[in-house]
Each structure stands twice: as C-alpha cells, then as structure tokens.
N, C-alpha and C. Protein backbone atom coordinates (compact mmCIF):
# COMPACT_ATOMS: atom_id res chain seq x y z
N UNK A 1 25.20 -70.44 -4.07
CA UNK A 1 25.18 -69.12 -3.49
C UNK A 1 26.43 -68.33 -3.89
N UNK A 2 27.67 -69.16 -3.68
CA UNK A 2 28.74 -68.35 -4.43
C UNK A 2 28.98 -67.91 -5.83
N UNK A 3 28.31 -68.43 -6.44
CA UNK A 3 27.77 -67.93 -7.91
C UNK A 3 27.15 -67.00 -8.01
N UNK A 4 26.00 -66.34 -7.18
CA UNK A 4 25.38 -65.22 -7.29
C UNK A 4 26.29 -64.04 -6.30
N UNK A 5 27.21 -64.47 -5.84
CA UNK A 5 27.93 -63.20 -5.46
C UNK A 5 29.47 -63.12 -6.24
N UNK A 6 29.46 -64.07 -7.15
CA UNK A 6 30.85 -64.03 -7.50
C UNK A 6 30.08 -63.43 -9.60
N UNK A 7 28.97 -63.39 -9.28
CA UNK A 7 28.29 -62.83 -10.58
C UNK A 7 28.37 -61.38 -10.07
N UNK A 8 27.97 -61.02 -8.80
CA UNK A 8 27.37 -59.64 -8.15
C UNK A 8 28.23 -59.07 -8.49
N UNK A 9 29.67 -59.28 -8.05
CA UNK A 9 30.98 -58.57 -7.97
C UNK A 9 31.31 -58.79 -9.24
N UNK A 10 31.48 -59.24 -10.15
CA UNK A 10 31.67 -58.89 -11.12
C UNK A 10 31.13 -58.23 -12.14
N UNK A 11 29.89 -57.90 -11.83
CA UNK A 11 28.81 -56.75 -12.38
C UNK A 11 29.76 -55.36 -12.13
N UNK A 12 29.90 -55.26 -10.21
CA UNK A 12 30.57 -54.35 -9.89
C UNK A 12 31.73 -54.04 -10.44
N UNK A 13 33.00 -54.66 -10.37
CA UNK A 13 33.87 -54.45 -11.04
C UNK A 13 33.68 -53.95 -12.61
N UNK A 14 32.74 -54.78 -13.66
CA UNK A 14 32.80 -53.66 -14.82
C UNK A 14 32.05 -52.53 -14.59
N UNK A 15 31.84 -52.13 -13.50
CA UNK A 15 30.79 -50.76 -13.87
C UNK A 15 31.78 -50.01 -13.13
N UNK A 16 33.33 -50.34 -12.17
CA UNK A 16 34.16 -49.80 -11.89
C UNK A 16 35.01 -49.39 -12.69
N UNK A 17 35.28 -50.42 -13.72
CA UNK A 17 36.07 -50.14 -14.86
C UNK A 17 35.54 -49.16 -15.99
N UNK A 18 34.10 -49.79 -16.17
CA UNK A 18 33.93 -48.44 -17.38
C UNK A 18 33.70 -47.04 -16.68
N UNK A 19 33.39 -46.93 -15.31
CA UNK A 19 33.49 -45.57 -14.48
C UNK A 19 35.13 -45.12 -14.57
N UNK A 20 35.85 -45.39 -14.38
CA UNK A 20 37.29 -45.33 -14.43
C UNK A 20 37.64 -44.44 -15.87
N UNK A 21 37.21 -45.62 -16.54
CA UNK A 21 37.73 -45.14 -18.44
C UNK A 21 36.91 -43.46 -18.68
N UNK A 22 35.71 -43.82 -18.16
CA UNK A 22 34.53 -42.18 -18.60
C UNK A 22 35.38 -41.15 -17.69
N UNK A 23 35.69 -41.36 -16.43
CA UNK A 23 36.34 -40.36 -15.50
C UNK A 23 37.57 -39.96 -16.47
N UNK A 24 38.31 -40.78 -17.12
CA UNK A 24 39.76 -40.29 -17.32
C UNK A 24 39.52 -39.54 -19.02
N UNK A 25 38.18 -40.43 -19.35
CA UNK A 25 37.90 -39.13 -20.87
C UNK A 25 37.56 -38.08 -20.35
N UNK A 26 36.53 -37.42 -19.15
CA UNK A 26 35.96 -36.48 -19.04
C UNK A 26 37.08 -35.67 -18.36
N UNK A 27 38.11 -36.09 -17.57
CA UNK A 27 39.45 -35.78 -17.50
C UNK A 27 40.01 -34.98 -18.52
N UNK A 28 40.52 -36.06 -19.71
CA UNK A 28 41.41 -35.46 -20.71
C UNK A 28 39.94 -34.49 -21.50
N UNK A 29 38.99 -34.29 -21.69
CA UNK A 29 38.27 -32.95 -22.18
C UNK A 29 38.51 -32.21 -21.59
N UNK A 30 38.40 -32.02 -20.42
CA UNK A 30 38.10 -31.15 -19.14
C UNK A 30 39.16 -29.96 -19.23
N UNK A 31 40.53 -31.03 -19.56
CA UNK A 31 42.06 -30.14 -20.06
C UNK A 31 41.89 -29.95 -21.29
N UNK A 32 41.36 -30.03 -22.34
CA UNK A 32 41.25 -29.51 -23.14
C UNK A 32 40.28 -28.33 -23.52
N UNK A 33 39.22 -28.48 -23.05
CA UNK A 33 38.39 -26.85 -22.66
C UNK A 33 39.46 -26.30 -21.61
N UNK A 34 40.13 -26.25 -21.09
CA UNK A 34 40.98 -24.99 -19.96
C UNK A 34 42.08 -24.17 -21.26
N UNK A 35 42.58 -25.72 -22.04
CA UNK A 35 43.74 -24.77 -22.67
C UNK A 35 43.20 -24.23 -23.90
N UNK A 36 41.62 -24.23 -24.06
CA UNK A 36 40.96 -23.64 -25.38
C UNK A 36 40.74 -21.93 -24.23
N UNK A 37 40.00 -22.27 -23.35
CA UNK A 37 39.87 -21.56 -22.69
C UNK A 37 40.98 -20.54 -22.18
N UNK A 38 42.15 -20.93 -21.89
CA UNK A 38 43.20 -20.16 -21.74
C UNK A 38 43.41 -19.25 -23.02
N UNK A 39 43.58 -19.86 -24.24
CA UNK A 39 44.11 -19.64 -25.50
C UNK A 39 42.62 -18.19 -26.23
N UNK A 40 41.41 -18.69 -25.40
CA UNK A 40 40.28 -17.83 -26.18
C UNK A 40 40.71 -16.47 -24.99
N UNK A 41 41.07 -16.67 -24.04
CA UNK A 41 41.32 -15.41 -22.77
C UNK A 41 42.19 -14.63 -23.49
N UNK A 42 43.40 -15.19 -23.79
CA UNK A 42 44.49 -14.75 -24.14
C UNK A 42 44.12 -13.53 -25.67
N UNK A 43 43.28 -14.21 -26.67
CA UNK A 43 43.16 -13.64 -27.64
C UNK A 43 42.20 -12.42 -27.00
N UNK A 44 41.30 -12.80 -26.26
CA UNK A 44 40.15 -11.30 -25.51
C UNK A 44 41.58 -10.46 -25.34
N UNK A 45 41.93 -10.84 -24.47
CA UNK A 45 43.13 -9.73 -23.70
C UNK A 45 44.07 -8.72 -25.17
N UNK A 46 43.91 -9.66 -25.87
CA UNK A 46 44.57 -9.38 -27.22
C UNK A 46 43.96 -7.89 -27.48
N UNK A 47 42.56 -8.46 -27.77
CA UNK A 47 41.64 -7.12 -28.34
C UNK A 47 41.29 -6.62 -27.75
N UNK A 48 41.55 -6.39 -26.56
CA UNK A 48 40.88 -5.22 -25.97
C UNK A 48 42.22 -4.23 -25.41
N UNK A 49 43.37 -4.28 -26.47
CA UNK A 49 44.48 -3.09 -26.59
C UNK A 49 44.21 -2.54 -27.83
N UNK A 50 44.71 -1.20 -28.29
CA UNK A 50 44.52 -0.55 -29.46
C UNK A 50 45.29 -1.36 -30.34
N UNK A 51 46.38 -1.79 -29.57
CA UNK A 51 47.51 -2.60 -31.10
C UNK A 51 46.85 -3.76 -31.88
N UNK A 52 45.85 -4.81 -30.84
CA UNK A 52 45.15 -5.53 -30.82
C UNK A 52 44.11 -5.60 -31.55
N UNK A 53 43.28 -5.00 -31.98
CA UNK A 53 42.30 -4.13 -32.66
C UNK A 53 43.10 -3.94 -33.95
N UNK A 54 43.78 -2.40 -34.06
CA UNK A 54 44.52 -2.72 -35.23
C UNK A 54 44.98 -3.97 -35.96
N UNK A 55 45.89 -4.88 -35.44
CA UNK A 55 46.39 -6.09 -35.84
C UNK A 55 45.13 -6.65 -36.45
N UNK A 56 44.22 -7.22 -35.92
CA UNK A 56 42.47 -7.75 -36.68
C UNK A 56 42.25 -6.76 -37.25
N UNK A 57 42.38 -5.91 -37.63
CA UNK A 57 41.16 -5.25 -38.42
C UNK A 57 42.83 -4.86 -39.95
N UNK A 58 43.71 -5.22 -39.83
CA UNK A 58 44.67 -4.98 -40.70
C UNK A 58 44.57 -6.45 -41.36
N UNK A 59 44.36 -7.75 -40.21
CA UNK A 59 44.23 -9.30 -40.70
C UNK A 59 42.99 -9.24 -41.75
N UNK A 60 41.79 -8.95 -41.19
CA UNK A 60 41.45 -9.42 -41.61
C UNK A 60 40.75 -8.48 -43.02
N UNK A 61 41.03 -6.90 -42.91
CA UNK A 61 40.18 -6.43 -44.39
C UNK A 61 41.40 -5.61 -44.97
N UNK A 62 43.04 -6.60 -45.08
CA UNK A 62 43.55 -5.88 -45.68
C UNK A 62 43.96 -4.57 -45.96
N UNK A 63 43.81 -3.99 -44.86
CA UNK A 63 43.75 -2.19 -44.83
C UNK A 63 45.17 -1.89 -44.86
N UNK A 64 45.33 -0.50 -44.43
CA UNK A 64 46.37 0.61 -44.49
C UNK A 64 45.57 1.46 -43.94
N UNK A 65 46.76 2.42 -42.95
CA UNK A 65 46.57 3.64 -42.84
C UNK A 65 46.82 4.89 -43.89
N UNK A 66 46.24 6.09 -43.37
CA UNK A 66 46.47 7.18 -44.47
C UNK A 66 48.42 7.27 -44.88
N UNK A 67 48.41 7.43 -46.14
CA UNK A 67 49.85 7.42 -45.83
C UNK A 67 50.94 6.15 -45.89
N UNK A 68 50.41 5.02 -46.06
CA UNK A 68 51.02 3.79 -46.03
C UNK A 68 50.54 2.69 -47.34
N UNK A 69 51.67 2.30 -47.49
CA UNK A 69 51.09 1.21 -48.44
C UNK A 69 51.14 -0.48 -48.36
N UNK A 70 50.14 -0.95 -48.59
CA UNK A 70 50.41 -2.28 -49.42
C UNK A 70 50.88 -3.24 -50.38
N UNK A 71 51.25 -4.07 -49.60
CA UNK A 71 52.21 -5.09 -50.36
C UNK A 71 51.78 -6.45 -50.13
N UNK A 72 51.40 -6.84 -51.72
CA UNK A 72 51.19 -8.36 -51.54
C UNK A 72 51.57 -9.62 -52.18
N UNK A 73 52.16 -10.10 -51.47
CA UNK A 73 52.91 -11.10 -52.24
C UNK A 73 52.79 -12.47 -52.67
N UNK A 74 52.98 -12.40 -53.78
CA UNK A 74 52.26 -13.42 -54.75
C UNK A 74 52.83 -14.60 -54.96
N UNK A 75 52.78 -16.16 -54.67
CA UNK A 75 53.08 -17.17 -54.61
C UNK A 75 53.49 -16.85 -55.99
N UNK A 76 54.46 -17.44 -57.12
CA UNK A 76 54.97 -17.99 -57.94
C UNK A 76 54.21 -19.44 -58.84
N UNK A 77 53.70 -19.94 -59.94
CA UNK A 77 53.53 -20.85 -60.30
C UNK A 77 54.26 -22.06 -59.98
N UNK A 78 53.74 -22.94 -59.67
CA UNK A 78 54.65 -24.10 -59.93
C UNK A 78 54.75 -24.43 -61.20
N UNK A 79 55.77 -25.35 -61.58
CA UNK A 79 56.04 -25.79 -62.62
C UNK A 79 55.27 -26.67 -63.26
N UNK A 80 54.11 -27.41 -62.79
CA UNK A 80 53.38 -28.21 -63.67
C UNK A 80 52.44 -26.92 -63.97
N UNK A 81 52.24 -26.07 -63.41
CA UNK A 81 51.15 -25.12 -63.92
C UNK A 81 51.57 -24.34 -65.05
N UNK A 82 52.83 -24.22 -65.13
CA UNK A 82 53.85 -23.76 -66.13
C UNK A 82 53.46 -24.23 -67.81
N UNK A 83 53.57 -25.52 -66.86
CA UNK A 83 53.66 -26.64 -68.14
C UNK A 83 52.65 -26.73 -68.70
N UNK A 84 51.20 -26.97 -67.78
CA UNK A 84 50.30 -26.97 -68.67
C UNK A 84 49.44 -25.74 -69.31
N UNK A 85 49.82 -24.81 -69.00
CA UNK A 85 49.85 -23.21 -69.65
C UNK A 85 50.28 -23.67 -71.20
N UNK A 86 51.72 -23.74 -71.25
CA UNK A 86 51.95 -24.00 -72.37
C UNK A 86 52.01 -25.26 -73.45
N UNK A 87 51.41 -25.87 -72.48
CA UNK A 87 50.86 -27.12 -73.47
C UNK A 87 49.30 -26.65 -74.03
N UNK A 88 48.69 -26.43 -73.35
CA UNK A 88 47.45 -25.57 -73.82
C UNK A 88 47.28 -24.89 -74.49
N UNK A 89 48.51 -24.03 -74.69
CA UNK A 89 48.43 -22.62 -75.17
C UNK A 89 48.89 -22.87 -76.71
N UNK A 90 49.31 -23.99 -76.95
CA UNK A 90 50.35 -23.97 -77.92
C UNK A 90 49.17 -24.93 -79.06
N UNK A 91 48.07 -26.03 -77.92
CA UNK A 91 46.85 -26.35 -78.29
C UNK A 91 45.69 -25.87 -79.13
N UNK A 92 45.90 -24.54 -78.08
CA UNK A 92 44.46 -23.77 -78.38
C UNK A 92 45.06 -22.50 -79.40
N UNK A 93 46.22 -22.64 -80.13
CA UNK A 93 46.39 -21.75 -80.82
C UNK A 93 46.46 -22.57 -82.49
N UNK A 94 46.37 -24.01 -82.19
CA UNK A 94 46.57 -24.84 -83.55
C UNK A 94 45.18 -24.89 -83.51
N UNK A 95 44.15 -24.90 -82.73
CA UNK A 95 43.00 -25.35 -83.29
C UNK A 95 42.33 -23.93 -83.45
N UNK A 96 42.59 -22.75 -83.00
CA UNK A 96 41.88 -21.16 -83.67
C UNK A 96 42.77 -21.15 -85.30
N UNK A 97 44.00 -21.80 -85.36
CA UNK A 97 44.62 -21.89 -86.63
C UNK A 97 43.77 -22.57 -87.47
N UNK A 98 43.43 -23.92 -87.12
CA UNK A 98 42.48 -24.75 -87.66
C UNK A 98 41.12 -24.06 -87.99
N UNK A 99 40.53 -23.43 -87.57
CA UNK A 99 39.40 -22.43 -87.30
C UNK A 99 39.76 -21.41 -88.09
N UNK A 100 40.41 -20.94 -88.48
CA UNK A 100 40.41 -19.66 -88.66
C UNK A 100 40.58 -19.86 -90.39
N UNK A 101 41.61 -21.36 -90.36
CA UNK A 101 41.04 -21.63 -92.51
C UNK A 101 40.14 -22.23 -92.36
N UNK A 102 39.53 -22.43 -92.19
CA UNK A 102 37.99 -23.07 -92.87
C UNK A 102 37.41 -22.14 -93.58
C-alpha cells in the first residue's frame, strides 16, 4: 500500500515541478511583452508629435525640406577591396591586351 502512495506523490511532485518551471517561463515572457510593449508605446507617443513624424518620414525616404540639403556619407573601401580592384584591373587589362593582338 505504501508503494501506491509513495508512487501517487511522486506523480504529484513532478507535475509540481514542471508547473513551477512553465509558471517561471510564462513569467519571464510575460516581462518581456511589457518591455516590448512599453518600448512599442513609447515609439506611438513618438509619432503622434510633428517632430516625430518628421524624424520617420526624413528616416525613412531620405527627404529634405524646401531649401535644405543632403548629405551622404559614404563608407570608404576597405583595403582588401582596394586590393582586389587592382589586382583585377591590372588582369583584365593584360587579357583585352591579349585580345586586342590577335
């Protein structure tokens, strides 16, 4: 008889434990939708000022007002891109050489 209650309770106990573990994931989501949720409020509140509006609509299609200009600034090559520019270049000008006596 103590076998079937010392089985019982230990049924119980893992269904305490994996209740425990699911509570403390649905926990840590739970905080993570609030601070998505905080963070998506924050951006509403954003756009619904004129500066707010402006700022997106300057992000994202590149604009200007009448009167103002643009400036955009252009990353620099790296140096292997450098390199193989002119390894190429120096390539593809021996073989139009090659090409060009025949």
């Amino acid at each position: 008889m103590s076998i079937f209650l010392t089985h019982g309770v230990w049924g119980v106990y893992q269904q305490e434990v994996q209740t425990r573990v699911n509570k403390n994931q649905r926990v840590a989501h739970l905080e993570e939708l609030e601070v998505r949720r905080n963070a998506l409020q924050d951006e509403i509140n954003r756009l619904n000022t004129e500066r707010g509006i402006e700022e997106e609509i300057r992000q994202k299609f590149e604009v200007a007002k009448e009167g103002e200009g643009v400036i955009v600034i252009v990353e620099p090559p790296s140096s292997l891109e450098v390199e193989e520019e002119v390894y190429y270049g120096v390539l593809k000008r021996f073989t139009d050489m090659v090409i060009f006596w025949r």
